[in-house]
Every structure is written in structure tokens, then in C-alpha cells.
C-alpha atoms as a PDB file:
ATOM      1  CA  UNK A   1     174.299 165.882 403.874  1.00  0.00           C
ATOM      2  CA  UNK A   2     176.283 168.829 405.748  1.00  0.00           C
ATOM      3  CA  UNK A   3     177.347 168.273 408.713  1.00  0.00           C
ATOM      4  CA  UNK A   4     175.435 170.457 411.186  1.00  0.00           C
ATOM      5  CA  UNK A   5     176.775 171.721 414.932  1.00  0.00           C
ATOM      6  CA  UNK A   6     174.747 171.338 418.070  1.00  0.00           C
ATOM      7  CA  UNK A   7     174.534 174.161 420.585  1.00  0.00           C
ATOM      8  CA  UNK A   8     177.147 174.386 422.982  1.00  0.00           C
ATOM      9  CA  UNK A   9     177.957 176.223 426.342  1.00  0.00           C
ATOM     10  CA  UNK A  10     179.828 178.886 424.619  1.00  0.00           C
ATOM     11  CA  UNK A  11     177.500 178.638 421.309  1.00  0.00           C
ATOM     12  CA  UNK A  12     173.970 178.229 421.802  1.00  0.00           C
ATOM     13  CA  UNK A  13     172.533 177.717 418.284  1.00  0.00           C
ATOM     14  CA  UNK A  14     172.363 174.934 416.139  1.00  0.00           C
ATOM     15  CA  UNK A  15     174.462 175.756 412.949  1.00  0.00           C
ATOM     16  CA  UNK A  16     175.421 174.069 409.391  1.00  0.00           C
ATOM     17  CA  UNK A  17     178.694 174.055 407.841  1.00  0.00           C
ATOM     18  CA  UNK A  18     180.666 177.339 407.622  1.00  0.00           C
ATOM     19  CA  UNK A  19     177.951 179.032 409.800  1.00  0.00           C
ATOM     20  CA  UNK A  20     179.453 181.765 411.671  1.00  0.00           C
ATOM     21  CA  UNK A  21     178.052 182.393 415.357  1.00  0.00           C
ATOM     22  CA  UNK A  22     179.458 186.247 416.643  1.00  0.00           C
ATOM     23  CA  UNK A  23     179.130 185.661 420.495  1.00  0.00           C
ATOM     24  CA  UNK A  24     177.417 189.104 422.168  1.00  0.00           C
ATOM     25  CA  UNK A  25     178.993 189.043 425.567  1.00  0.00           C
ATOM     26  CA  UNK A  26     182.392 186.786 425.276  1.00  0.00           C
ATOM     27  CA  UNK A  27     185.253 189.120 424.835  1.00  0.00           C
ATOM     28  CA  UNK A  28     188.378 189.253 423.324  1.00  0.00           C
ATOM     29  CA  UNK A  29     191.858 187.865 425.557  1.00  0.00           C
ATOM     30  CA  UNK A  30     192.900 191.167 427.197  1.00  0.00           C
ATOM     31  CA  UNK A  31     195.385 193.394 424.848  1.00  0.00           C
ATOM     32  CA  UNK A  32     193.708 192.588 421.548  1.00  0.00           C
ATOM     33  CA  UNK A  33     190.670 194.110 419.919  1.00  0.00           C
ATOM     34  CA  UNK A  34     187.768 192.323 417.749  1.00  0.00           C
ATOM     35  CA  UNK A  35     185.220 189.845 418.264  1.00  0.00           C
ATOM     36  CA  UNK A  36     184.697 186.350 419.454  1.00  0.00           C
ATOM     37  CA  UNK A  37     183.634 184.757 416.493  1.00  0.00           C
ATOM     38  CA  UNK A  38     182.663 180.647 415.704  1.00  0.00           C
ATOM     39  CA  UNK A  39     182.700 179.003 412.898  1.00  0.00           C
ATOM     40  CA  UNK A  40     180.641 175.484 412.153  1.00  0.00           C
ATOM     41  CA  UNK A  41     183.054 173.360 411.214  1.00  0.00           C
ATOM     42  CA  UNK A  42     183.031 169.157 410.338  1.00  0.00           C
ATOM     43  CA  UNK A  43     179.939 169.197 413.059  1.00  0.00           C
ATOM     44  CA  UNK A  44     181.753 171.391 415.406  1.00  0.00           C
ATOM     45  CA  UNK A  45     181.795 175.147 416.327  1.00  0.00           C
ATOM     46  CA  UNK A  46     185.626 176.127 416.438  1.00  0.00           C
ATOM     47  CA  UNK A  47     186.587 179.741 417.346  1.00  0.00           C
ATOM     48  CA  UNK A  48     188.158 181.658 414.599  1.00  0.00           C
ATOM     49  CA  UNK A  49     191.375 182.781 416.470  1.00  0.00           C
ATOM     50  CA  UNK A  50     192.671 185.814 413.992  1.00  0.00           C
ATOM     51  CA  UNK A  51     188.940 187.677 414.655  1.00  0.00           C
ATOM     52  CA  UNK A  52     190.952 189.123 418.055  1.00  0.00           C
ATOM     53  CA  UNK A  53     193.648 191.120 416.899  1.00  0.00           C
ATOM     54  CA  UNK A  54     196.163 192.059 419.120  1.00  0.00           C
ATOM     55  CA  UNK A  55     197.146 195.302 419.966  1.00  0.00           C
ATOM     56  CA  UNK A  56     200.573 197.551 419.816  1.00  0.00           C
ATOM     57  CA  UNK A  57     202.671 196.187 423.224  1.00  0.00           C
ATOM     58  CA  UNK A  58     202.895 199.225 425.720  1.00  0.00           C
ATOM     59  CA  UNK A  59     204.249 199.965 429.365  1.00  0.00           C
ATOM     60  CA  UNK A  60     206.846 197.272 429.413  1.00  0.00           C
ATOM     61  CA  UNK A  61     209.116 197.561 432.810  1.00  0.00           C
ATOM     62  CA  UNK A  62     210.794 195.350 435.185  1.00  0.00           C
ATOM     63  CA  UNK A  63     210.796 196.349 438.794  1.00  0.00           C
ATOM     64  CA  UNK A  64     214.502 197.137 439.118  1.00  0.00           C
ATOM     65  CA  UNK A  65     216.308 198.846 435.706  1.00  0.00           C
ATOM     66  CA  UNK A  66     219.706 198.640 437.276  1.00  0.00           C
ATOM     67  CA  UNK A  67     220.718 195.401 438.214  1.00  0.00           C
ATOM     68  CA  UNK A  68     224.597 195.066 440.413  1.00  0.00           C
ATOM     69  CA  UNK A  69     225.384 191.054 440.446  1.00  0.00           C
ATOM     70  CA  UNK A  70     228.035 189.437 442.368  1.00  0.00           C
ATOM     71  CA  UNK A  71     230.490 186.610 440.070  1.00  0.00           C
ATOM     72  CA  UNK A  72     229.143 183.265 440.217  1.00  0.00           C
ATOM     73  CA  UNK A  73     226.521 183.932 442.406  1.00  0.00           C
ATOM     74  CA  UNK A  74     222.704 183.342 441.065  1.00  0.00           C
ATOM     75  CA  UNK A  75     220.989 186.711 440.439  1.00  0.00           C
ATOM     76  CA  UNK A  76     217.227 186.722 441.571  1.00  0.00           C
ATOM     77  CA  UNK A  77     215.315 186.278 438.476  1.00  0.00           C
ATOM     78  CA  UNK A  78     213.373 188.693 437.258  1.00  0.00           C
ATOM     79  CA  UNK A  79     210.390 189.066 434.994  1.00  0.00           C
ATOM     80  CA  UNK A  80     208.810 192.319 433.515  1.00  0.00           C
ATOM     81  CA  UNK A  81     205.387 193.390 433.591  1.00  0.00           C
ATOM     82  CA  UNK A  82     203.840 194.471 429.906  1.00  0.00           C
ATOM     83  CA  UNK A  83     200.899 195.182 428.392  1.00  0.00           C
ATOM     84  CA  UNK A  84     201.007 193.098 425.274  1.00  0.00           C
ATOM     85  CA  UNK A  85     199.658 189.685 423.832  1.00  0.00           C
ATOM     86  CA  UNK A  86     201.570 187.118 422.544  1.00  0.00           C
ATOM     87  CA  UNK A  87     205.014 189.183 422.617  1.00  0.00           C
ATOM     88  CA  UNK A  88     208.299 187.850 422.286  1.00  0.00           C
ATOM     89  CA  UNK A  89     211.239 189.457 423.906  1.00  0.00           C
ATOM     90  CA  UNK A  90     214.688 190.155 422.562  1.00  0.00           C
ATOM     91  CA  UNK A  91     217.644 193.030 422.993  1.00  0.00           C
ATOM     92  CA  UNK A  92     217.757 195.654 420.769  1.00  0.00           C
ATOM     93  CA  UNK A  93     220.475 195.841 418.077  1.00  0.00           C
ATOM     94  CA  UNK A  94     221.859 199.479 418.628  1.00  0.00           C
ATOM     95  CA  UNK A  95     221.941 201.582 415.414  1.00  0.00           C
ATOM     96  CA  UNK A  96     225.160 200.635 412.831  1.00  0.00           C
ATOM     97  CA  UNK A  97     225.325 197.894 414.587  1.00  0.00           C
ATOM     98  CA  UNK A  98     224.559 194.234 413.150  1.00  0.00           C
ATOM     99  CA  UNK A  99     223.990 191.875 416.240  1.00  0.00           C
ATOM    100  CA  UNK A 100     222.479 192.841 419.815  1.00  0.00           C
ATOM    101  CA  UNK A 101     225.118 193.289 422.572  1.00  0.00           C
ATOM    102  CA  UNK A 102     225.254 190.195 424.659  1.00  0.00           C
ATOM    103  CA  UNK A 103     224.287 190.062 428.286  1.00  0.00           C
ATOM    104  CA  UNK A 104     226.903 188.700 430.693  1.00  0.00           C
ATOM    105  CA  UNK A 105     228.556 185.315 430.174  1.00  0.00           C
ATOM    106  CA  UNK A 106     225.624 183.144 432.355  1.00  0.00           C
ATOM    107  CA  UNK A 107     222.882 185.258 432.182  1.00  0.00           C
ATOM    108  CA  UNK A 108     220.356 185.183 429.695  1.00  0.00           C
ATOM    109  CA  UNK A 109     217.177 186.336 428.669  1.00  0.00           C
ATOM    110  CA  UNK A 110     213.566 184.512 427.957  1.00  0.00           C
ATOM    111  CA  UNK A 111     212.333 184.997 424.878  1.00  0.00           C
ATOM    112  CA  UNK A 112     209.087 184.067 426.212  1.00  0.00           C
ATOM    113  CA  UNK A 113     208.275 186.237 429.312  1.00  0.00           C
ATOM    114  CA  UNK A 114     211.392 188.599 428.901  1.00  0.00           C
ATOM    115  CA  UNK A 115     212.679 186.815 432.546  1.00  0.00           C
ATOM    116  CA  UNK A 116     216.703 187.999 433.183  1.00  0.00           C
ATOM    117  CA  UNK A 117     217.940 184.686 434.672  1.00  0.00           C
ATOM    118  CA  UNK A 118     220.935 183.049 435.747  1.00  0.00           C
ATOM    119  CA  UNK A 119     224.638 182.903 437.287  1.00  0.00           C
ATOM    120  CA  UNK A 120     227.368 185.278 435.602  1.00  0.00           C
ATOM    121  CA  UNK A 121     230.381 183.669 435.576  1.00  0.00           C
ATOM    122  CA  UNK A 122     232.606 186.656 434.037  1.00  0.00           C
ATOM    123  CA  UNK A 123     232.941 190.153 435.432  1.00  0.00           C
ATOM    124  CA  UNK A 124     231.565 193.041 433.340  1.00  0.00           C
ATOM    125  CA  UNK A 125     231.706 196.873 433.660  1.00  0.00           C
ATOM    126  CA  UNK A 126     228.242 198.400 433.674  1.00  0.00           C
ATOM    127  CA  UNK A 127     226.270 198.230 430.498  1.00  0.00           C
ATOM    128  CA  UNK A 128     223.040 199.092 429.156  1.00  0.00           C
ATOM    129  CA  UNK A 129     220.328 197.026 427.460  1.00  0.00           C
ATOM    130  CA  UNK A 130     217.262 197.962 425.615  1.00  0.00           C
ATOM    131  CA  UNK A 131     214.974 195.265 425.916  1.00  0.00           C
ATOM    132  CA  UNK A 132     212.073 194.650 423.803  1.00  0.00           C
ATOM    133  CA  UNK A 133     208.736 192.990 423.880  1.00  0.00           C
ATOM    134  CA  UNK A 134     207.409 192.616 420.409  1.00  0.00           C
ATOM    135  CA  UNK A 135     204.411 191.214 418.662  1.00  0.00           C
ATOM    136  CA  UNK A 136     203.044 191.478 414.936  1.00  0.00           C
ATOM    137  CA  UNK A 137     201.789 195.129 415.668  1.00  0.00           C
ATOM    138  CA  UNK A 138     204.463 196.971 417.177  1.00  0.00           C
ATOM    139  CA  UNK A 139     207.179 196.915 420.187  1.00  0.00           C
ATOM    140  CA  UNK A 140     207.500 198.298 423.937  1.00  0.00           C
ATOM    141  CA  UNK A 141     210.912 198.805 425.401  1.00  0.00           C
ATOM    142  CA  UNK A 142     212.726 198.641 428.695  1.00  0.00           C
ATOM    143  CA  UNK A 143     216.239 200.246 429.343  1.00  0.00           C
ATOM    144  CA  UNK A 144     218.068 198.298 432.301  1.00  0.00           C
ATOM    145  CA  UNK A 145     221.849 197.871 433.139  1.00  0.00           C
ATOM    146  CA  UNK A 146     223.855 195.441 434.775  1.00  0.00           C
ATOM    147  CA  UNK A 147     226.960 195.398 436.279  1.00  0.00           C
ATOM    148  CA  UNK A 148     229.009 191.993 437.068  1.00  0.00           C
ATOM    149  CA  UNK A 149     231.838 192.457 440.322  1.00  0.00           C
ATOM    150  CA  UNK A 150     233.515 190.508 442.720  1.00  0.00           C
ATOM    151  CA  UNK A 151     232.498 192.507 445.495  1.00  0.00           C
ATOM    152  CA  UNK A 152     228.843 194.064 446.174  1.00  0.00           C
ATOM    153  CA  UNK A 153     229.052 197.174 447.963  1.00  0.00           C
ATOM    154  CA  UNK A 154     225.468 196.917 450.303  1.00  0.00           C
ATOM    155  CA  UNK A 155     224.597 200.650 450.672  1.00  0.00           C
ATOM    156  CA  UNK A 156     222.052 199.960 452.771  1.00  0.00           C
ATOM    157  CA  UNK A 157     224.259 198.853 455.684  1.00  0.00           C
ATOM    158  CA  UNK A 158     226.371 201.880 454.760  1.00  0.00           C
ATOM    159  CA  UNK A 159     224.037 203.965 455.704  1.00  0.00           C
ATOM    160  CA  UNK A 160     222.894 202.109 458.954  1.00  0.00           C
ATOM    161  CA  UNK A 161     226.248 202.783 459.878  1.00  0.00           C
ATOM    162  CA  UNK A 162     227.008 206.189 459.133  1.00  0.00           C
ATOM    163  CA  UNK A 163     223.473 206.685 461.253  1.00  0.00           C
ATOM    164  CA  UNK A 164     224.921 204.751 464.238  1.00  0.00           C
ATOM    165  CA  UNK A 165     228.099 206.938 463.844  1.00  0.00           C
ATOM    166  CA  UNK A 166     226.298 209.733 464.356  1.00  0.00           C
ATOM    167  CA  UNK A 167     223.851 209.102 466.653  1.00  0.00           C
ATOM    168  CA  UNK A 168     226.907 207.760 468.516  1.00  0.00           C
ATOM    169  CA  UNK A 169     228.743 211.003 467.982  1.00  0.00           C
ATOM    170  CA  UNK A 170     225.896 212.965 469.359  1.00  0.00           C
ATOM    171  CA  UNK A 171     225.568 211.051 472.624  1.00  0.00           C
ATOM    172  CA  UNK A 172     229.319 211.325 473.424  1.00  0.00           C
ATOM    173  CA  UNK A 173     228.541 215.092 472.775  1.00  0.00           C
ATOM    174  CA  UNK A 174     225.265 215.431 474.777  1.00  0.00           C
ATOM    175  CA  UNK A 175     227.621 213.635 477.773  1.00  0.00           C
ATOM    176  CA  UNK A 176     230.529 215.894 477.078  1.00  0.00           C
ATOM    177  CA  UNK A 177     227.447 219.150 477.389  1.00  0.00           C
ATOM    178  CA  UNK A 178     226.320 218.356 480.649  1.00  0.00           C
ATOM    179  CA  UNK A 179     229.511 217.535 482.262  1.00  0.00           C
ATOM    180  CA  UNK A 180     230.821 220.823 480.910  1.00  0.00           C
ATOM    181  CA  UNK A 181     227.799 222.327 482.319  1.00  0.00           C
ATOM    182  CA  UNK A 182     228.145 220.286 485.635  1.00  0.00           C
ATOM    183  CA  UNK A 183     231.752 221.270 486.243  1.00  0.00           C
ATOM    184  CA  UNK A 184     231.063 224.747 485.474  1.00  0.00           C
ATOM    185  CA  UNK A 185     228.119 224.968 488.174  1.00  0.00           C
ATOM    186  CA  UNK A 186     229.938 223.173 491.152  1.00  0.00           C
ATOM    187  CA  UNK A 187     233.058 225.424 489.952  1.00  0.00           C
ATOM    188  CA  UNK A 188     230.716 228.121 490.718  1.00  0.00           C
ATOM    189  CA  UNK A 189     229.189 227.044 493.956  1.00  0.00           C
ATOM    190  CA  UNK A 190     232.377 226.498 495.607  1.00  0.00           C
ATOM    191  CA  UNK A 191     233.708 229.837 494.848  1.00  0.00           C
ATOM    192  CA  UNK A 192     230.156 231.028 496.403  1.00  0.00           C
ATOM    193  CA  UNK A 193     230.509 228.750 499.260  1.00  0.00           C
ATOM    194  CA  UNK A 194     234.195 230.048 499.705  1.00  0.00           C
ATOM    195  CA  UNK A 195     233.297 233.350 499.540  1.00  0.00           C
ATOM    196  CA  UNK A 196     230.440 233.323 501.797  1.00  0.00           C
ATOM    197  CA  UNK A 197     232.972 231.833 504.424  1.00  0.00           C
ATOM    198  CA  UNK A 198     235.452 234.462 504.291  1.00  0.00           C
ATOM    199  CA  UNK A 199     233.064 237.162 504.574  1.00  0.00           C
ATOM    200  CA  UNK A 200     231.902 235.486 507.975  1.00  0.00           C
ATOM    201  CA  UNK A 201     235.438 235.285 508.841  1.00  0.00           C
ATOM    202  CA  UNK A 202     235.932 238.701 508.416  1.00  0.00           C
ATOM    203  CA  UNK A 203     232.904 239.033 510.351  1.00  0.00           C
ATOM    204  CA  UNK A 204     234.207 237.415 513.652  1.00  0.00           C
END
């Protein structure tokens, strides 16, 4: 006798062996295409996983494409955003060339979520990457660069500084302005004060 398949909460029919149930509302996981198919199976309903196909990988990025890391200090890791299903992620081999370049000695990259990870332990003049994520339809890519140095220059207290500089600069000249101005006016109401007095004297 075949084995038959009661309904379920995702399949509500009863079904025989090798019936196929095509569900009218479930969709597919997001970056694929197809339907959401079950088949009846040894008395079960089993989704048939290769009815969603996936869909060419697109828009992959990772919030910061140039990445300055200090020696033997852990980098913040970071993962990129794509839209793709099941990808894997790997660096690109640069034409006439037979292996990828390597990232810096203790930093790596996840095959799995394309995460940049880890604590460089050699320094490393500035190099670029192309990073892919790839499934069985097609890649995305990602250019990013990363620089290994013993010293981090932090522009962003650079620039607080040259500001305070100059808003220093400008108060010391403000000051300088008005006592300028000050001297000049008292210059000029003694010499109208002593002139005023003289012409009485020459009065009396």
C-alpha cells in the first residue's frame, strides 16, 4: 500500500507518494525566484529545495572600502551587506595572475559572510582587494584597501586642532582690534582735552 501524507500546517491536503503540493501564498527565501513546492514522500511532505532558484548576487559593499590598521592591534571586524543567497566569498585573482593576493599576515577573510577579521601582525603598504560574493548564478564585487602601520595618524583630532588654532588666532586678533581701536580713541581725546586747555589758556 503507498504510503500516504496527512495535511500539515504548511500543506493542507492529504497526498500519496510522489504527490506534489505547489503552496499559493508561501514564498521563496528572499534573493531566489520559483515556487514553494512539496513533495509526498515515505508518508511525509518534504519541500523540494532546488524549486527556489537563486538569483545573480548584486550590491555587495562593506561600510568602510578603505581600511588604515595599526600593527598588532585587533581591527574592528567588519561584515558586508549583499544581496545574494547562499554566496560564498573569496578575493579575486587579478588577471595573469594564478593565486589571489593575500591580505595582511593576521587578517583574514570569511568565506561565509565575507567578515574582514583579525590582528595584523606585519606592516603592509596600501593595497587593494577585490572581494567577491559568489553563488551558482553569478558574482558581486567589492573593491576595499588596507593599509598596515605602526602609527595611525587620527585626522579627526587634526582637524579639531587646526579649528582651535584658529579660533584661537582670531580671538588674540579680535583683542589686538579693540585695543588698537582703544588706544587710538584715548590718543585722540587727550589731544582734544589738551587742546581745549590751551585755548582757555590763551583765553585768560
Amino acid at each position: 500500500m503507498a504510503s500516504q501524507c496527512s495535511p500539515t500546517a504548511d500543506v493542507p491536503v492529504q497526498g500519496q507518494e510522489n504527490d506534489i503540493y505547489e503552496h499559493p501564498t508561501k514564498k521563496c527565501p528572499d534573493y531566489t525566484e520559483g515556487k514553494v513546492v512539496y513533495r509526498c514522500r515515505s508518508g511525509q511532505w518534504n519541500q523540494i529545495t532546488d524549486r527556489c532558484k537563486p538569483l545573480e548576487p548584486k550590491d555587495l559593499s562593506y561600510a568602510s572600502t578603505d581600511f588604515e590598521l595599526l600593527i598588532n592591534q585587533p581591527m574592528v571586524s567588519v561584515t558586508p551587506s549583499v544581496k545574494g543567497y547562499q554566496c560564498k566569498f573569496l578575493i579575486k585573482t587579478p588577471a595573469g595572475e594564478i593565486t589571489p593576493p593575500a591580505l595582511p599576515a593576521g587578517i583574514s577573510l570569511s568565506s561565509t559572510d565575507g567578515t574582514i577579521s583579525g590582528t595584523p601582525t606585519e606592516l603592509k603598504e596600501k593595497f587593494t582587494y577585490t572581494i567577491i560574493a559568489r553563488n551558482d548564478v553569478g558574482d558581486a564585487e567589492a573593491v576595499i584597501s588596507i593599509l598596515v602601520t605602526s602609527e595611525k595618524g587620527n585626522t579627526v583630532m587634526w582637524v579639531i586642532i587646526i579649528v582651535l588654532a584658529v579660533l584661537i588666532l582670531a580671538v588674540i586678533g579680535l583683542c589686538l582690534f579693540f585695543r588698537i581701536r582703544g588706544t587710538g580713541r584715548n590718543t585722540h581725546k587727550a589731544r582734544a582735552l589738551k587742546a581745549t586747555a590751551a585755548s582757555k589758556t590763551n583765553r585768560v
